[in-house]
Protein backbone atom coordinates (compact mmCIF):
# COMPACT_ATOMS: atom_id res chain seq x y z
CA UNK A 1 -18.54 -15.98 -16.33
CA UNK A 2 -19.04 -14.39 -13.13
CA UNK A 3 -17.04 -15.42 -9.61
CA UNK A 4 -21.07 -15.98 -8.29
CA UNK A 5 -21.27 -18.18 -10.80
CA UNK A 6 -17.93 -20.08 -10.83
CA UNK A 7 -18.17 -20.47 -7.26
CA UNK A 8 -21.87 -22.56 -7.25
CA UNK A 9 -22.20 -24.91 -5.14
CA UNK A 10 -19.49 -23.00 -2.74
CA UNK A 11 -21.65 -19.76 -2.18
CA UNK A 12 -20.85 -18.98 1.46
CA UNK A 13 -24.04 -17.79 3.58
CA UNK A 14 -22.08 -18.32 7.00
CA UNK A 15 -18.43 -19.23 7.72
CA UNK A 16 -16.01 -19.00 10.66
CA UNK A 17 -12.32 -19.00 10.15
CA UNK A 18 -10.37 -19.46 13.37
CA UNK A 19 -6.69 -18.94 13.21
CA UNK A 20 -3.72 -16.08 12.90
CA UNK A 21 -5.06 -13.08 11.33
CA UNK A 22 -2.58 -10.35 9.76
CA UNK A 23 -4.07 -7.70 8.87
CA UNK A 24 -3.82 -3.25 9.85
CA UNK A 25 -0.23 -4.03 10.25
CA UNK A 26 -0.44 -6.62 13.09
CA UNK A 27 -0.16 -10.19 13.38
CA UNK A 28 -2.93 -11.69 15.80
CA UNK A 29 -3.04 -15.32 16.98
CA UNK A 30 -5.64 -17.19 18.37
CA UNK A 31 -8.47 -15.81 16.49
CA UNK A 32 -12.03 -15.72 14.93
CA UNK A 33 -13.17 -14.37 11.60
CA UNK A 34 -17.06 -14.85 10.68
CA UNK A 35 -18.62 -14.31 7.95
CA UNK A 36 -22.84 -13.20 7.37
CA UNK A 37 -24.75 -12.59 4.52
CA UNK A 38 -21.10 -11.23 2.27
CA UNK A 39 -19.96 -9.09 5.18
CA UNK A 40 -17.84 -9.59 8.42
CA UNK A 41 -19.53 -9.66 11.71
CA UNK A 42 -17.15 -10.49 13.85
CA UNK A 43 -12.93 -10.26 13.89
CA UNK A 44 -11.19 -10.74 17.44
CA UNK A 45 -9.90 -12.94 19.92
CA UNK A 46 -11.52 -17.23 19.66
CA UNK A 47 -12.07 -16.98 23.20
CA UNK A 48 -14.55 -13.87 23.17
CA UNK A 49 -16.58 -15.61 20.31
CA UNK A 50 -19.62 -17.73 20.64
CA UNK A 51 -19.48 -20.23 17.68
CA UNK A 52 -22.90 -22.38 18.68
CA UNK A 53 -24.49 -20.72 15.86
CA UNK A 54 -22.23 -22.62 13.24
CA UNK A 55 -22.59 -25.77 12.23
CA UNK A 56 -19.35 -28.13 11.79
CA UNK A 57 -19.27 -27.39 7.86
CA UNK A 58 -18.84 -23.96 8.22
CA UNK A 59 -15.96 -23.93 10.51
CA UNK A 60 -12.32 -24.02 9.26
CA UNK A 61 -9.84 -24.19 11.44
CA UNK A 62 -6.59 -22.86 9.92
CA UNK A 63 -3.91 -25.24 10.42
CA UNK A 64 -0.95 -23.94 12.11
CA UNK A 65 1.60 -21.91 10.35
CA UNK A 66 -1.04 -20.99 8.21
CA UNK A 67 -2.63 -17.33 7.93
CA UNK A 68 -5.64 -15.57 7.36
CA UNK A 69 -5.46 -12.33 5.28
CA UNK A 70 -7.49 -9.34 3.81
CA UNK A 71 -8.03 -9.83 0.65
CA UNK A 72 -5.51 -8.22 -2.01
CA UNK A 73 -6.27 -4.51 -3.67
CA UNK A 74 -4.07 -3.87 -6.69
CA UNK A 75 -4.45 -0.02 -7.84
CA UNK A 76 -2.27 -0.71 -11.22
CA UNK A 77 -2.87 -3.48 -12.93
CA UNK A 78 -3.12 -3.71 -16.90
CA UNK A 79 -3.77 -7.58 -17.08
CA UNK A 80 -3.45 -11.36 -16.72
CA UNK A 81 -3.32 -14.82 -17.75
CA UNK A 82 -3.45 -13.54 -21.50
CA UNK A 83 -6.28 -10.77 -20.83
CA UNK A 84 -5.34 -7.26 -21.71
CA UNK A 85 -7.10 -4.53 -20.00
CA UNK A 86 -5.56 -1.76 -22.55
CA UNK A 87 -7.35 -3.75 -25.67
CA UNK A 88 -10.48 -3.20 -24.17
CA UNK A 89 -11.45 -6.70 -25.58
CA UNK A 90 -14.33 -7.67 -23.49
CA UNK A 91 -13.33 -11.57 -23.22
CA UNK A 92 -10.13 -11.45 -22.23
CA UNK A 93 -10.75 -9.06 -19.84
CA UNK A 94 -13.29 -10.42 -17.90
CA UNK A 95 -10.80 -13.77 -18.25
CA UNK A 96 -8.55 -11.65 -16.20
CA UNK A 97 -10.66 -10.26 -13.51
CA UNK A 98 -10.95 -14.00 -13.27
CA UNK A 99 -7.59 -15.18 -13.17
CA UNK A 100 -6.94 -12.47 -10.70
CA UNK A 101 -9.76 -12.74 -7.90
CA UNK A 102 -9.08 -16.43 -7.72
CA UNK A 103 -5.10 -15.68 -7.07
CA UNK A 104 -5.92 -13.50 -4.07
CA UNK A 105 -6.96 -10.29 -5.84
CA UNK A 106 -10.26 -9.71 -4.83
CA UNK A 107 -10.02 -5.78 -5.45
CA UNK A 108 -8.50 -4.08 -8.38
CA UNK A 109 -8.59 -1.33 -11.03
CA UNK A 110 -8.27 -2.02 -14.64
CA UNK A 111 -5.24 0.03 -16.00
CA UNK A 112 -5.31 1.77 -19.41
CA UNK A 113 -2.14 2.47 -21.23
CA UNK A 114 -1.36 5.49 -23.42
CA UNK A 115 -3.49 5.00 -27.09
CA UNK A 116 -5.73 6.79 -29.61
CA UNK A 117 -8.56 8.76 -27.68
CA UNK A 118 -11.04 6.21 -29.34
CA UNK A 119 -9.36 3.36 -27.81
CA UNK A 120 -8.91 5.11 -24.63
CA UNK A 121 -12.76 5.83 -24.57
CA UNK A 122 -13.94 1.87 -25.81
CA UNK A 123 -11.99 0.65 -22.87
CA UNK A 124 -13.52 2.90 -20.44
CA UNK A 125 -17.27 1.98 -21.64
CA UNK A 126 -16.65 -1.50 -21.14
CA UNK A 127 -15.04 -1.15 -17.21
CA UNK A 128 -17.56 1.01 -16.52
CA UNK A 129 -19.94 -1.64 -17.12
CA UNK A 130 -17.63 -4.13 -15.20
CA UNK A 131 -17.30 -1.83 -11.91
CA UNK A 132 -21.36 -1.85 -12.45
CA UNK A 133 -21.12 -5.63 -12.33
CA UNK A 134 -18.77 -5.49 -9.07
CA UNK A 135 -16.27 -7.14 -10.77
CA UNK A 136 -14.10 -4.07 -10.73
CA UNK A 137 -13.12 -1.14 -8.37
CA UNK A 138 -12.60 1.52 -10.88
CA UNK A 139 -9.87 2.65 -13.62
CA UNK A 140 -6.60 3.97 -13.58
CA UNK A 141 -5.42 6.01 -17.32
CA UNK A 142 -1.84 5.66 -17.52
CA UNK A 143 -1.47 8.56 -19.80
CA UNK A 144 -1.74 9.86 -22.49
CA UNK A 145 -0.40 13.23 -20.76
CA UNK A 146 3.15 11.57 -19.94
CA UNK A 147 6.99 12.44 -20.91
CA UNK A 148 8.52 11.96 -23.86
CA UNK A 149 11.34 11.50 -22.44
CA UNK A 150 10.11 8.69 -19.70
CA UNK A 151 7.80 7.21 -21.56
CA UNK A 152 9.14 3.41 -20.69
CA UNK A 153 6.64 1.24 -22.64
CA UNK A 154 3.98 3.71 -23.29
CA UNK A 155 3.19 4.33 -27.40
CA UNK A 156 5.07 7.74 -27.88
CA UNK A 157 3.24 8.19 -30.91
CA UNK A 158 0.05 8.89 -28.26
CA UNK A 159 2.05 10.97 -25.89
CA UNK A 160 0.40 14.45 -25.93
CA UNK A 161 0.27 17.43 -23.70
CA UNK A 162 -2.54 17.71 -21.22
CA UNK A 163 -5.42 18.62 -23.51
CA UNK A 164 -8.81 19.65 -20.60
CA UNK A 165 -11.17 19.15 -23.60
CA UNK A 166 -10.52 15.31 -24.40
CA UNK A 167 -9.92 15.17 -20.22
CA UNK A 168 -13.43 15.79 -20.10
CA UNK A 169 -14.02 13.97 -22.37
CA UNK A 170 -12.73 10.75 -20.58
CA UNK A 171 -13.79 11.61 -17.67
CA UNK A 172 -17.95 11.84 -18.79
CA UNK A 173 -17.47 8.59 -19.89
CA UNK A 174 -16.08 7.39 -17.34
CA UNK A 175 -19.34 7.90 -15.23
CA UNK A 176 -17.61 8.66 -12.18
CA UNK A 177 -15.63 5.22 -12.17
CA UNK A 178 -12.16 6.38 -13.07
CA UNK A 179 -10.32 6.56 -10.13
CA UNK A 180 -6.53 7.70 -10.64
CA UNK A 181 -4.70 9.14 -13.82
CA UNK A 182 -1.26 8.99 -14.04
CA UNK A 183 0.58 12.70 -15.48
CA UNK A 184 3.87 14.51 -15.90
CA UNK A 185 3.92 17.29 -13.88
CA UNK A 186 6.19 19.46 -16.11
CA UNK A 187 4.01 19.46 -19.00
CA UNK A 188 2.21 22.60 -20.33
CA UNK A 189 -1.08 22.86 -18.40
CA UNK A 190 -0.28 20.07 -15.67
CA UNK A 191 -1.30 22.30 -13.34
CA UNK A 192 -5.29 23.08 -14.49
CA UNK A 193 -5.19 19.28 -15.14
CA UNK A 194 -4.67 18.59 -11.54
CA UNK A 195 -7.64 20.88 -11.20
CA UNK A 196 -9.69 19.63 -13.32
CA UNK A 197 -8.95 15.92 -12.05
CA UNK A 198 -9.81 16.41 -7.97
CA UNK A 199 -12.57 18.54 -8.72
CA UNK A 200 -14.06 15.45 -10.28
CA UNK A 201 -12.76 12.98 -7.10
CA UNK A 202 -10.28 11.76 -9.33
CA UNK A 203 -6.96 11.04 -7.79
CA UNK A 204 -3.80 12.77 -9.72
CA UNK A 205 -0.75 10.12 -10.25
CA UNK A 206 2.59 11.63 -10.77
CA UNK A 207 4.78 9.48 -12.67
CA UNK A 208 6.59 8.80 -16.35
CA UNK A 209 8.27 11.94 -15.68
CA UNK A 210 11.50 14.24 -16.23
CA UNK A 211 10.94 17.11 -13.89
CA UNK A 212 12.89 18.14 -11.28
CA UNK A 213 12.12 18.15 -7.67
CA UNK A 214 10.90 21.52 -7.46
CA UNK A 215 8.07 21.17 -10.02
CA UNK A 216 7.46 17.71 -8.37
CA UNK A 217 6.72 19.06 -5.05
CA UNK A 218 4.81 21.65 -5.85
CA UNK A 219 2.68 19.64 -8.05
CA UNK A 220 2.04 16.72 -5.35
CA UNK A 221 1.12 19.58 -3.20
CA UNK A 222 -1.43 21.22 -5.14
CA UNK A 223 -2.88 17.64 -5.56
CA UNK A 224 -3.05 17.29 -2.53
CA UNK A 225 -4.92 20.56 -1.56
CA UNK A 226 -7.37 19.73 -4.16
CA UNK A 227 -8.21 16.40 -2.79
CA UNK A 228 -8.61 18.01 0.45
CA UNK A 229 -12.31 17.84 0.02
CA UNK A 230 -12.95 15.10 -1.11
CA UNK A 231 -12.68 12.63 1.55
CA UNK A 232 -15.45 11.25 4.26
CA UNK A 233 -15.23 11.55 7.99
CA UNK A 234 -12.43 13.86 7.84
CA UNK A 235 -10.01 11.55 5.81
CA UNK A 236 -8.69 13.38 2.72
CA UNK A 237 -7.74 10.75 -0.29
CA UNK A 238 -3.30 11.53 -0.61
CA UNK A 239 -1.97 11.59 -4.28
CA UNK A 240 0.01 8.77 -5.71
CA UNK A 241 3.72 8.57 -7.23
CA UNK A 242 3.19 5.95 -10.35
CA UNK A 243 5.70 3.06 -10.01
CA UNK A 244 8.34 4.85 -8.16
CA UNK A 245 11.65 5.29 -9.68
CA UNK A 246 10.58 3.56 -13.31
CA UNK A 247 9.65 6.10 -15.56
CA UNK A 248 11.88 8.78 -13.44
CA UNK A 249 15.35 9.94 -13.57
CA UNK A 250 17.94 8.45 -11.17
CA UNK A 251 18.55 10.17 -8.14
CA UNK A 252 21.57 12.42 -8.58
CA UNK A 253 22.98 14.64 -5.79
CA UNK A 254 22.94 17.59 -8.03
CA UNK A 255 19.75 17.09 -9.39
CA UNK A 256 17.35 15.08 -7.24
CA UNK A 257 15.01 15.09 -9.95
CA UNK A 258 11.37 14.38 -8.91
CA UNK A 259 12.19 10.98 -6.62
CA UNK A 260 13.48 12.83 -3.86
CA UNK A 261 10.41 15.57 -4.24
CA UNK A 262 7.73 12.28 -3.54
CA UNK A 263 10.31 10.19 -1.15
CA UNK A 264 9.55 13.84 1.14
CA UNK A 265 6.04 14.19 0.48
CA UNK A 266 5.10 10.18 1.19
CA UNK A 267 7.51 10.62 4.63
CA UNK A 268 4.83 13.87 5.30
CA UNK A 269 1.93 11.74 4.94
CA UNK A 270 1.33 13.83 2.02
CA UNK A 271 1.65 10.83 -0.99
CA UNK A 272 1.00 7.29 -1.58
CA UNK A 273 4.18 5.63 -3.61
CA UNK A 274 4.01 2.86 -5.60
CA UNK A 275 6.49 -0.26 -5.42
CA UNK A 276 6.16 -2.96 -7.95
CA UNK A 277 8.06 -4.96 -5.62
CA UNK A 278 9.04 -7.93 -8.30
CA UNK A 279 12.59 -8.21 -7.85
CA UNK A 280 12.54 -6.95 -11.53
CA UNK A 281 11.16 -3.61 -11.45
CA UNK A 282 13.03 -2.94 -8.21
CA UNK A 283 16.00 -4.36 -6.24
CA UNK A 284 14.56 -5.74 -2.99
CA UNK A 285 17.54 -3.53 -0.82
CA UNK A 286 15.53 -0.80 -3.01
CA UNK A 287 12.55 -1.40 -1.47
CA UNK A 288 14.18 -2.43 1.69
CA UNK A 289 15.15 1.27 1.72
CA UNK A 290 12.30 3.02 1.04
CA UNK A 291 9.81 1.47 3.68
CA UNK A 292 12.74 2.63 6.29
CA UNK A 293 12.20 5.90 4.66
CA UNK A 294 8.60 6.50 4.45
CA UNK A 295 7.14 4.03 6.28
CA UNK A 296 4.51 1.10 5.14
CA UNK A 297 1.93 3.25 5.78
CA UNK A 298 2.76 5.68 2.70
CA UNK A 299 3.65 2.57 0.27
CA UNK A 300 1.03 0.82 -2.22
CA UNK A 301 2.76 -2.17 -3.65
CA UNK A 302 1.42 -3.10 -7.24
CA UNK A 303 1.77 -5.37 -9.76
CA UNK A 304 1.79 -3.38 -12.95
CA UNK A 305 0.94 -6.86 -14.37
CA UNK A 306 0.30 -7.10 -18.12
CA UNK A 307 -0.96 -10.31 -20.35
CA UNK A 308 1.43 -12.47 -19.37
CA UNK A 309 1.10 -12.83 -15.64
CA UNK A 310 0.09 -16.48 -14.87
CA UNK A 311 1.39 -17.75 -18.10
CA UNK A 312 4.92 -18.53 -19.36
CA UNK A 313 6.88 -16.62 -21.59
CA UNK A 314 6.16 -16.23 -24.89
CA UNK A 315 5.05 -12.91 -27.21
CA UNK A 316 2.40 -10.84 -26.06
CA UNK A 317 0.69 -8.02 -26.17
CA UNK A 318 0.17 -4.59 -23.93
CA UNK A 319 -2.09 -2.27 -25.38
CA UNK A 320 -1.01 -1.66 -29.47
CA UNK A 321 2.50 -2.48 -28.33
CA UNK A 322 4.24 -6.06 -28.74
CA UNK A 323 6.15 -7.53 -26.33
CA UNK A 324 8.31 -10.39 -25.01
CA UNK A 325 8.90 -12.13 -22.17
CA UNK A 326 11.79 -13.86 -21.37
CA UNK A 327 12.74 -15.22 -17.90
CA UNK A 328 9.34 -13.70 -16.21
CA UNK A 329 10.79 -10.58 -17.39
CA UNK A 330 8.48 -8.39 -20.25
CA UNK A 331 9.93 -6.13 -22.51
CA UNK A 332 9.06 -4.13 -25.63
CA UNK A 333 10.19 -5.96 -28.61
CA UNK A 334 10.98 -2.10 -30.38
CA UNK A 335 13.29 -0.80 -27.72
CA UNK A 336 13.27 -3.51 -24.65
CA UNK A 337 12.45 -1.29 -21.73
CA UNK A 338 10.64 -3.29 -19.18
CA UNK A 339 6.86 -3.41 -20.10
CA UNK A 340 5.01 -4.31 -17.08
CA UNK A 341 5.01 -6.98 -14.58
CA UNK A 342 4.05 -11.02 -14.23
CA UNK A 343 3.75 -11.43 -10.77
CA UNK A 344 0.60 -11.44 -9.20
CA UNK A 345 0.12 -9.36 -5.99
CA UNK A 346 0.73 -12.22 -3.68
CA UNK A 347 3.77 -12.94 -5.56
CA UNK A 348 4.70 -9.42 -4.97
CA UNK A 349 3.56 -9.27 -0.95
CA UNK A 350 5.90 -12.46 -0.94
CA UNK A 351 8.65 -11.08 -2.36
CA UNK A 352 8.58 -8.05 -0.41
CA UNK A 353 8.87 -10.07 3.06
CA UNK A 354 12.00 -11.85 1.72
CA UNK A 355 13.63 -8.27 1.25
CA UNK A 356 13.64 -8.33 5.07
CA UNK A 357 10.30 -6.03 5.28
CA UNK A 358 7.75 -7.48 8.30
CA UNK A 359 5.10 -9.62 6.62
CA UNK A 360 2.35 -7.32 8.82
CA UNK A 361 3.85 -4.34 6.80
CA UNK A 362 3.66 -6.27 3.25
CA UNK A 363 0.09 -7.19 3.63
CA UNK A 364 -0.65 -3.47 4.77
CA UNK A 365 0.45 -2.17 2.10
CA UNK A 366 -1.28 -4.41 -0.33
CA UNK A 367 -4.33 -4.34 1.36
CA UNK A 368 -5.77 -0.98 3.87
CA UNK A 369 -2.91 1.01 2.23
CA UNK A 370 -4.42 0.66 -1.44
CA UNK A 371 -8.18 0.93 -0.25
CA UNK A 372 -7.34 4.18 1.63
CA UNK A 373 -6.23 5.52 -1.97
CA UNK A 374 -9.52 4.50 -3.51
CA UNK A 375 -11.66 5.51 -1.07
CA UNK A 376 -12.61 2.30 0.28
CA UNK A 377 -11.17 1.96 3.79
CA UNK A 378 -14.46 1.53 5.42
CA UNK A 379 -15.45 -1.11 2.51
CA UNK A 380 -12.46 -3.47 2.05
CA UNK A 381 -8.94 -3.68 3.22
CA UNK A 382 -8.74 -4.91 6.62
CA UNK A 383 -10.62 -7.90 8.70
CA UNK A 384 -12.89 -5.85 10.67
CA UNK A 385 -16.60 -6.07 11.87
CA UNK A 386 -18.93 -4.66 8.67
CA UNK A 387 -16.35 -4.48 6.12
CA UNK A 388 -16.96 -6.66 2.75
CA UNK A 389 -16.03 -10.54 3.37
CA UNK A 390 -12.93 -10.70 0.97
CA UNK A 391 -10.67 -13.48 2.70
CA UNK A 392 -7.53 -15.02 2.16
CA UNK A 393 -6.12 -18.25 3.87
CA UNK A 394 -2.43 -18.82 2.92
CA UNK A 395 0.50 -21.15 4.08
CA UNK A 396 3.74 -19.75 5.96
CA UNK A 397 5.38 -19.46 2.67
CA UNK A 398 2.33 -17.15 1.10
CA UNK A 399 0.84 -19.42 -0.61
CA UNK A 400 -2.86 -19.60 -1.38
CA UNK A 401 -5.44 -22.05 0.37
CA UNK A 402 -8.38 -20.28 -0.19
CA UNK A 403 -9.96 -17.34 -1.59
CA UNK A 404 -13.31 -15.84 -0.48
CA UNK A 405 -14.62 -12.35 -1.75
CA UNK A 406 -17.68 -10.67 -1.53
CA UNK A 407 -18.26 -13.59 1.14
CA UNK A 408 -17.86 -16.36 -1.58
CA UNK A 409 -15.46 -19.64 -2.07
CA UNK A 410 -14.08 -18.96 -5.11
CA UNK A 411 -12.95 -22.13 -7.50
């Protein structure tokens, strides 16, 4: 079932929110957000906006303390609420996407894990047709041309060197909807895959990886020359750094290893890092640090969410791989390395204000941040005039009111 149709009745043709809006790394007060025909006309100060064209019912005034946000764009996600996006199982998927617009969501990629090249190219059919259906922003592979070494919960029985031919493959069937692949940068032919990846729009990942800072850097930097091109209106897309720090070697003063390579090239301006900011993935002083670092405008914070994120623990599944969670906390029941996340992204936006980061700067990056690295800035992302109507309303404490995307009440 589609959100149109869950939301009935609640289809929004006209609605003004007036309240605190946070959103391009401010926090306004004393505002007005309206909504025509799925789309944004008008974001600003109350006082400069004539409201006789509304009637009563389509007014909410946001009680005090509470906020109005963009909605949420999650660029690595693999699942929720029991739906795995690496199983390419139609049902549970689409059970997901569900799950996941209605918890603030209203933008995300489905993430593929490392598997056989025939499961790899079942899932893609199936969110190619789901981006069609608008119920999806793209895809994100997640291998299979990752480290041995780093692997973390990827299937090293699928690991492989970067192989251009079954690249290509993916990418034809992928119709122009796969929008980021994750790679090691140190594996044979790394380099032509780069190529091969931003000639076709698609952004380069570096991540589940044992290089060393050199090969890093140079690697982020020849993505980033190749996406040079690609952008509108002068904005190039930046590569991303996969869930930074898991799947990498520790930082060691001798050997930096590739963590120091993208903390430098995110401070340039030159890379997007991830944060699964969970409090399990990462330590909050962790992430604490590294917006001091780099800045909120170089950080993405993800999910990484698998099955289980919504439900309780239990045994579950990510991709061919089993896995367990116990305490909130998944891990692979063959070698217990932490196997994705269960927080949603608001969980994670939350979590990330309580490690002492401004909540302006957590909602960035989880909202224009994110859409910047798809493409999508002047689509989604912020709460301004023309951009798609994807709302959030949410208490002091982050927690959800209401969710509106594509202009629509969501149950």
């Amino acid at each position: 079932m589609t959100d149109t149709e869950l939301s009935g009745a609640n289809t929004v043709q006209r609605r003004l929110f007036l309240g605190t809006l946070v959103t391009d790394g401010q926090q306004i007060d004393d505002c007005a957000l309206a909504i025509a025909d799925q789309r944004i006309v008008y974001a600003g100060e109350a006082s400069d906006f004539d409201a006789d064209g509304f009637a009563a019912d389509q007014v909410t005034r946001v009680d005090p303390g509470n906020l109005i946000l963009p909605g949420l764009v999650d660029i690595h996600n693999h699942g929720a609420h029991g739906g795995d996006f690496p199983s390419g199982n139609e049902a549970s998927a689409r059970s997901a996407i569900e799950f996941l617009h209605q918890r603030g969501t209203t933008t995300l990629l489905a993430s593929m894990v490392t598997a056989p090249p025939a499961d790899l190219m079942t899932g893609i059919k199936l969110y190619v047709r789901l981006v069609h259906e608008g119920l999806l922003a793209g895809i994100h592979l997640e291998g299979p041309f990752l480290s041995h070494a780093r692997c973390g919960a990827q299937n090293p029985h699928w690991l492989q060197e970067p192989d251009l031919e079954l690249l290509q493959e993916l990418v034809r069937a992928g119709e122009g909807q796969i929008a980021t692949m994750t790679y090691a940068p140190e594996l044979p032919g790394a380099a032509a895959l780069v190529d091969l990846l931003t000639s076709h729009g698609i952004t380069p990942s570096l991540g589940h990886t044992d290089s060393d800072d050199a090969t890093a850097a140079a690697s982020l930097s020849q993505a980033r020359e190749g996406l040079a091109g690609v952008g509108f209106d002068g904005v190039a897309p930046r590569p991303t750094v996969t869930h930074l720090f898991n799947g990498m070697p520790p930082i060691h003063h001798r050997a930096p290893g590739p963590v120091m390579a993208c903390l430098r090239a995110a401070k340039a301006g030159d890379a997007v890092v991830e944060l699964i900011a969970d409090n399990t993935h990462l330590d909050p002083r962790t992430v604490l640090s590294i917006f001091t670092l780099v800045g909120a405008a170089n950080i993405a914070l993800v999910t990484d969410s698998m099955a289980a994120a919504g439900l309780s623990d239990g045994k579950y599944m990510l991709g061919p791989s089993a896995v367990t969670v116990r305490g909130g906390v998944a891990t692979l029941d063959t070698t217990g390395s932490i196997a994705g996340g269960t927080a949603t992204l608001l969980d994670v936006v939350r979590r990330t204000a309580a490690a002492g980061i401004s909540l302006a700067d957590a909602v960035l990056c989880a909202t224009a941040v994110p859409a910047a690295v798809l493409g999508l800035a002047d689509e989604l992302g912020s709460l301004r005039r023309g951009l798609r109507a994807d709302v959030l309303v949410v208490t002091e404490e982050l927690e959800l009111v209401e969710v509106v995307r594509n202009g629509r009440s969501l149950a």
